[in-house]
Structures are given as structure tokens and as C-alpha cells.
C-alpha atoms as a PDB file:
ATOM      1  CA  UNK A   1     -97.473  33.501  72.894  1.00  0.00           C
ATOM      2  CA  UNK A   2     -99.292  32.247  69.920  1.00  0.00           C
ATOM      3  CA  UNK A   3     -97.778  31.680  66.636  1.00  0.00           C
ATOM      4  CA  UNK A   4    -100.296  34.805  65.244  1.00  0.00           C
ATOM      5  CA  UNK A   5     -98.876  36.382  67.970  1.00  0.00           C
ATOM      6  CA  UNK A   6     -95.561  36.115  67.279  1.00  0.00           C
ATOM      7  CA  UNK A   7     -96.627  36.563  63.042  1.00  0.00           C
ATOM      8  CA  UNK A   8     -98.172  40.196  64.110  1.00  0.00           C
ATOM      9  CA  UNK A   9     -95.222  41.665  66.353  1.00  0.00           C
ATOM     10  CA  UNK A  10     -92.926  40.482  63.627  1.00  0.00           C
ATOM     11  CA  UNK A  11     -94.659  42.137  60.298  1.00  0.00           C
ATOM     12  CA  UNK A  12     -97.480  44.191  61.799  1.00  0.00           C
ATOM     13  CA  UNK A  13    -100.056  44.606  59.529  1.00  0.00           C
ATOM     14  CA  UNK A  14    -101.065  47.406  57.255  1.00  0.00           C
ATOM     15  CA  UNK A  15    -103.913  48.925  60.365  1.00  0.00           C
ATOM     16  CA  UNK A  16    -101.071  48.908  62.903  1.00  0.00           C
ATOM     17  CA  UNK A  17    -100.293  51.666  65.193  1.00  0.00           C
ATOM     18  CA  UNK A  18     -97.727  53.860  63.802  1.00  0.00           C
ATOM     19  CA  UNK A  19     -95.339  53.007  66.649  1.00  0.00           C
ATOM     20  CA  UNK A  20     -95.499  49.162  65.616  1.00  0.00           C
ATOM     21  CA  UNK A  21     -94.564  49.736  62.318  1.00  0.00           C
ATOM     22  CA  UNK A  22     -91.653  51.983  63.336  1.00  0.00           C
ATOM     23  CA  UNK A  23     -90.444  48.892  65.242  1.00  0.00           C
ATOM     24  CA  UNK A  24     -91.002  46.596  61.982  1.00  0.00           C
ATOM     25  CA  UNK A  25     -88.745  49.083  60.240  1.00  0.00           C
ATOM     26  CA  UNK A  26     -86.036  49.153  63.254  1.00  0.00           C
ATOM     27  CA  UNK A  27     -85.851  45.232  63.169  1.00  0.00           C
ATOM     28  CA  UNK A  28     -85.681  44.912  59.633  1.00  0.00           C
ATOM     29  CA  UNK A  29     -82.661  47.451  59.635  1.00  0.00           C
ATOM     30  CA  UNK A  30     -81.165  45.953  62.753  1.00  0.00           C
ATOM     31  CA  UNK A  31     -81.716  42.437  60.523  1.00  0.00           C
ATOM     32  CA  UNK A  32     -79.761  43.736  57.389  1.00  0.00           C
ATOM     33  CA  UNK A  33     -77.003  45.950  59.510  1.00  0.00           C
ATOM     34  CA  UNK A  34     -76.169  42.562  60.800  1.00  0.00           C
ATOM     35  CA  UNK A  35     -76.100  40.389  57.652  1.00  0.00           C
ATOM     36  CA  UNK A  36     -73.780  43.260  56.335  1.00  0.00           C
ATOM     37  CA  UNK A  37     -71.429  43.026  59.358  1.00  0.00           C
ATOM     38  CA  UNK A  38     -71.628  39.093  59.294  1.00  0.00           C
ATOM     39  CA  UNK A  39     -70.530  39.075  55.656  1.00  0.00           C
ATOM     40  CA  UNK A  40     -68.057  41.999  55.651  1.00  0.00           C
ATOM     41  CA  UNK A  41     -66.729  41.869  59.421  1.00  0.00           C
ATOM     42  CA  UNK A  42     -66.375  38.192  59.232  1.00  0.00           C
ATOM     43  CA  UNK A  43     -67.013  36.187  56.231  1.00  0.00           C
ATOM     44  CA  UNK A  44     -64.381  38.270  53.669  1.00  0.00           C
ATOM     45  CA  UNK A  45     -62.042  38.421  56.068  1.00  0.00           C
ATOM     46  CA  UNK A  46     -62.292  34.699  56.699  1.00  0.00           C
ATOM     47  CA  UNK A  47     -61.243  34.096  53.399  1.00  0.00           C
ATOM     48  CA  UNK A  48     -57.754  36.118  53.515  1.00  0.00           C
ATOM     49  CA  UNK A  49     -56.628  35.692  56.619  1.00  0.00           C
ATOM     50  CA  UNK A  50     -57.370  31.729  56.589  1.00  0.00           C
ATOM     51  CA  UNK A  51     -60.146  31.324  59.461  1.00  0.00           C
ATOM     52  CA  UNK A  52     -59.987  27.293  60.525  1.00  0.00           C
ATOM     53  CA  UNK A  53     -63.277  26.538  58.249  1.00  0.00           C
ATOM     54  CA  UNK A  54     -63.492  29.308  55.967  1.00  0.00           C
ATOM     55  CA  UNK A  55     -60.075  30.440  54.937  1.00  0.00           C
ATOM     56  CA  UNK A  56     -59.740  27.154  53.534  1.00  0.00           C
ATOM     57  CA  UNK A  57     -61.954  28.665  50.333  1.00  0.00           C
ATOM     58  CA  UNK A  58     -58.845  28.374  47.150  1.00  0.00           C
ATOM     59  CA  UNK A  59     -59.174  31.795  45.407  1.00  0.00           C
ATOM     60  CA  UNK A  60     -58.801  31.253  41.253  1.00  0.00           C
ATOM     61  CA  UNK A  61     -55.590  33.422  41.476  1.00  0.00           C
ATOM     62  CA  UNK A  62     -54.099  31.403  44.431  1.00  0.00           C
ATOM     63  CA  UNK A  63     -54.557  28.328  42.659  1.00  0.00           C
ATOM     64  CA  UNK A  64     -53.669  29.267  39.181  1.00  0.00           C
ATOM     65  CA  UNK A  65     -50.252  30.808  41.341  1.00  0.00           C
ATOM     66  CA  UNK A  66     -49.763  26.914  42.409  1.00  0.00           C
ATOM     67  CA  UNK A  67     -50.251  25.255  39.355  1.00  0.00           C
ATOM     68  CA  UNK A  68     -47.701  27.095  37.024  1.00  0.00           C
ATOM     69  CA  UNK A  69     -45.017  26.974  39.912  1.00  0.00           C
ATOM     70  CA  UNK A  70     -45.669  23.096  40.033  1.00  0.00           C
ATOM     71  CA  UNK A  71     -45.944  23.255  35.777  1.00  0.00           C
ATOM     72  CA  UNK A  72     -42.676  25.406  35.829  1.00  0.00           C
ATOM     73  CA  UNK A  73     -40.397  22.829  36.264  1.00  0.00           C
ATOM     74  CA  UNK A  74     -42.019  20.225  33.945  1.00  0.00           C
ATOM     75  CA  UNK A  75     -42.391  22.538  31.497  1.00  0.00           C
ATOM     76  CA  UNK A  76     -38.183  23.093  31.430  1.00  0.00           C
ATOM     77  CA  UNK A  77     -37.368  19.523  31.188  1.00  0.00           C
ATOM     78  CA  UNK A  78     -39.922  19.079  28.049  1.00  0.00           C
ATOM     79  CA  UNK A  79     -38.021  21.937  26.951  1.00  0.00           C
ATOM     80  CA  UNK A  80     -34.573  20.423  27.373  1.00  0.00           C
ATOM     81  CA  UNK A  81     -35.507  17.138  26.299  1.00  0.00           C
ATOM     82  CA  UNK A  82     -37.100  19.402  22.870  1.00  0.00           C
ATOM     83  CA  UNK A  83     -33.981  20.673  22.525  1.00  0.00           C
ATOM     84  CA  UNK A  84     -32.079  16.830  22.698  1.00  0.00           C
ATOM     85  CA  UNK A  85     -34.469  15.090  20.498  1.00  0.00           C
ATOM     86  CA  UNK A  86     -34.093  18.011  17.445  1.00  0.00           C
ATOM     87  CA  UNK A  87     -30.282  17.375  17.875  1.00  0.00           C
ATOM     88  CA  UNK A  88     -30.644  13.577  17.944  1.00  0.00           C
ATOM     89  CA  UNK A  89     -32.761  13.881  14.649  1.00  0.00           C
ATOM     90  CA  UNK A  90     -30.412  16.524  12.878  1.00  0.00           C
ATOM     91  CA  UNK A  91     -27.530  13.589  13.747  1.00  0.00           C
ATOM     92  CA  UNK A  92     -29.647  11.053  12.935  1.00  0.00           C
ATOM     93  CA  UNK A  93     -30.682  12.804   9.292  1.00  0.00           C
ATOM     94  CA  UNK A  94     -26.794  13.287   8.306  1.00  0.00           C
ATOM     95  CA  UNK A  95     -26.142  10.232   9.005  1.00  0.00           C
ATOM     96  CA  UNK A  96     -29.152   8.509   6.786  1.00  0.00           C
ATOM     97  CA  UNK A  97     -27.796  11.367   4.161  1.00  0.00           C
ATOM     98  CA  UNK A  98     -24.363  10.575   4.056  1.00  0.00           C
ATOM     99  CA  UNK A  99     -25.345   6.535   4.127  1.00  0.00           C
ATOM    100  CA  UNK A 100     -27.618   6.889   1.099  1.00  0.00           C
ATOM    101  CA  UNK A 101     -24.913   9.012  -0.352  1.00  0.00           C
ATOM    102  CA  UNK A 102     -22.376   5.845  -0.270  1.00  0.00           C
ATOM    103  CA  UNK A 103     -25.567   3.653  -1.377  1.00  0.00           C
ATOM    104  CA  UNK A 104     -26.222   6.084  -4.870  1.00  0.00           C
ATOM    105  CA  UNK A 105     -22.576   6.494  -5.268  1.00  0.00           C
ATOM    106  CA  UNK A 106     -21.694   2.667  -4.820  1.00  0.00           C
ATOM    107  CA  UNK A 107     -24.892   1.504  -6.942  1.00  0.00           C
ATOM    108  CA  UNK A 108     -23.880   3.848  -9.676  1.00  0.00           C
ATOM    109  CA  UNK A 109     -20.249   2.435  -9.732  1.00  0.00           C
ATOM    110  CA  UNK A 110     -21.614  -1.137 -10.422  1.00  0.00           C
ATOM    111  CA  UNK A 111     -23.731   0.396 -13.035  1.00  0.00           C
ATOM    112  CA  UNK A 112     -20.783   1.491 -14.654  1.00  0.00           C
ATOM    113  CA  UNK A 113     -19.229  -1.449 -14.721  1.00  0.00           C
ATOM    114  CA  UNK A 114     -22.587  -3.426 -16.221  1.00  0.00           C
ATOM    115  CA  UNK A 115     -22.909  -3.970 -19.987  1.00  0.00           C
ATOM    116  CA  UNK A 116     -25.195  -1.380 -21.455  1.00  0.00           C
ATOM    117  CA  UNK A 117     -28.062  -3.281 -22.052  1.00  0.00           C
ATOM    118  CA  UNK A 118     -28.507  -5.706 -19.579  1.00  0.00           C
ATOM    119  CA  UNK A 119     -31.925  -6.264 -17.344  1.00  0.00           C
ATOM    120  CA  UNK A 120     -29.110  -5.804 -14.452  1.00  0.00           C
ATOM    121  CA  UNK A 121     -28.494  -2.379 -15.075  1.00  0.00           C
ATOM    122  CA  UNK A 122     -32.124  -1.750 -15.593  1.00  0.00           C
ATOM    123  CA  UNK A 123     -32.671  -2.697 -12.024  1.00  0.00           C
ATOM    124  CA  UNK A 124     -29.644  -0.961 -10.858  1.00  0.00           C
ATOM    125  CA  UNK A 125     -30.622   2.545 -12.528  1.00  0.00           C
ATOM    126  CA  UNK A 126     -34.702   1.901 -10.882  1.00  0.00           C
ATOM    127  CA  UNK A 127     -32.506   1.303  -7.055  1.00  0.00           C
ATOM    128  CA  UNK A 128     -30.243   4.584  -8.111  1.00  0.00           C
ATOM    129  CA  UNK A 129     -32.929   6.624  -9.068  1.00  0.00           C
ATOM    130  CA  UNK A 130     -35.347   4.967  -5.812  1.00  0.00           C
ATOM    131  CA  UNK A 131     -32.512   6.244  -3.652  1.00  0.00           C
ATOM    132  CA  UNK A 132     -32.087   9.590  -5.054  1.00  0.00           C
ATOM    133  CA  UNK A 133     -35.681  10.482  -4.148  1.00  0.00           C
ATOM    134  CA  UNK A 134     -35.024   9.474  -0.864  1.00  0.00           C
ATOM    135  CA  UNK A 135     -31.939  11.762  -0.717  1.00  0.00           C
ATOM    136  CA  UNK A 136     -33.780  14.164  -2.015  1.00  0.00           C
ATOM    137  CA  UNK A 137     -36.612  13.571   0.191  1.00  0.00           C
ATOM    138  CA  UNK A 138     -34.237  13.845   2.865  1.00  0.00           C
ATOM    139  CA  UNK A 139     -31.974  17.029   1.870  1.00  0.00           C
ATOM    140  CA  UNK A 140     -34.297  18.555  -0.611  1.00  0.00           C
ATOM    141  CA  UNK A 141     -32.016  18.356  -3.495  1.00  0.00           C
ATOM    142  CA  UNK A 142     -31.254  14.749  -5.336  1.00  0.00           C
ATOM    143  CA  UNK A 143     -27.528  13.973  -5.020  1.00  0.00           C
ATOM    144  CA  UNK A 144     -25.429  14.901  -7.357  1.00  0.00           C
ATOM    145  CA  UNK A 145     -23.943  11.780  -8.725  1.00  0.00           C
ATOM    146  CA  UNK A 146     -20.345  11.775 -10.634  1.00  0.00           C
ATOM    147  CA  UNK A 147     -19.815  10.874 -14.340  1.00  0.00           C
ATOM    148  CA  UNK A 148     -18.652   6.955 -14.284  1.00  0.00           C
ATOM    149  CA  UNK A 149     -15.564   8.205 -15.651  1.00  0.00           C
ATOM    150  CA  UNK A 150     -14.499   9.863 -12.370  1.00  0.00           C
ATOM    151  CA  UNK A 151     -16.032   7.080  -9.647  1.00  0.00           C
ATOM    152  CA  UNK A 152     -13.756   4.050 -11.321  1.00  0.00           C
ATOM    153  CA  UNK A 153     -10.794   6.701 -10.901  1.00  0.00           C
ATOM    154  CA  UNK A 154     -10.500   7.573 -14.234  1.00  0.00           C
ATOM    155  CA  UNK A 155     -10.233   4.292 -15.832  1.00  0.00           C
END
């Protein structure tokens, strides 16, 4: 059988007999009735029931499942650790209040006890006032800082 041959009794063409071009039609349905079946009876399947070669195809869902159950636990101990390091700085921020509290309050006794006008307690007042703007960077309010009469104790 020649290759024309074998090109006619596959696509017959347009003079054929009326019975050969019934057969085209039979083999080209017999042709797509069995790429539907390969690709619905076997193919699809393949994929959810985990064929050897085929079932090994990751559906988006499946894999997106997998990820957050692997991010899930990650995810908690950022979390907790979150939660530790905004404690940590809420301890850490009272502390640098209260010791720039004893700085301003300390500062402002020795500028009590400086003569009036003395370049001394010019530069004491500038590290008072340079640490009150970091209080009040700090807590959002400057500190309130007694009268001189009350931090010597009344003297």
C-alpha cells in the first residue's frame, strides 16, 4: 500500500463514493470518542486518584493547603515573639523615662544650688531643657520639674 493509498482511504476526497465518505465520518468519530474517553476515563481521574506518573500533577488548592499548614506554625512564633519584643520595649521605655526623670530632676537640683549668673548654670539649664525634650519625646509630655524650693527639701 502506497502512501496515496493510505492518504485516500484516510480523507477520501470530495468525488468519493458516498460509502467512503461515510467511513471518513465513522473514523473521525471513532477518533474523537476516543480522545474523549482517554482524557475523561483516564487522564482526570489520574490526577485525583494519584496514578504512578500522572497523579503526581500538585493541584493550586493542594499546594496552597500545604503551604499555610507548614506557614501556620511560623507564623505563631513571629506572633509570640511580637508579643515579647512590644513588652521588652514598653520595659525598656519606663525605664529610659524614669532614668531621664532622675537625670532632669538631679540636673535641676545642681542648678539650684549654682549662682544665678554663672556660664555653669547656663550649660546646666541647655542639658535640663536637652533632656526634657527627650522625656517628652519619650512620654509625650515634658516632665514636670519641682520648684528648687521643694528638691533641696525646703531649704
Amino acid at each position: 500500500m502506497s502512501i496515496d493509498d493510505f492518504l485516500n482511504w484516510l480523507i477520501p476526497d470530495s468525488h468519493a463514493t458516498p460509502r467512503a465518505q461515510r467511513m471518513y465520518r465513522l473514523r473521525v468519530a471513532l477518533v474523537a470518542c476516543a480522545s474523549f474517553m482517554l482524557v475523561y476515563g483516564f487522564i482526570i481521574p489520574a490526577m485525583f486518584i494519584g496514578f504512578p506518573v500522572l497523579g503526581q500533577l500538585a493541584w493550586a488548592n493542594e499546594l496552597n493547603t500545604k503551604v499555610a499548614q507548614a506557614v501556620r506554625p511560623i507564623e505563631q512564633k513571629v506572633t509570640a515573639i511580637e508579643g515579647k519584643v512590644d513588652k521588652l520595649d514598653l520595659i525598656v521605655r519606663q525605664q529610659l523615662a524614669v532614668t531621664l526623670a532622675t537625670q532632669i530632676r538631679e540636673a535641676k537640683r545642681r542648678w539650684c544650688t549654682m549662682s544665678p549668673n554663672s556660664q555653669e548654670r547656663d550649660r546646666t539649664q541647655t542639658d535640663i531643657d536637652r533632656l526634657q525634650e527627650e522625656y517628652a519625646g519619650l512620654r509625650g509630655q515634658p516632665y514636670n520639674v519641682l520648684p528648687c524650693t521643694e528638691l533641696n527639701g525646703g531649704n
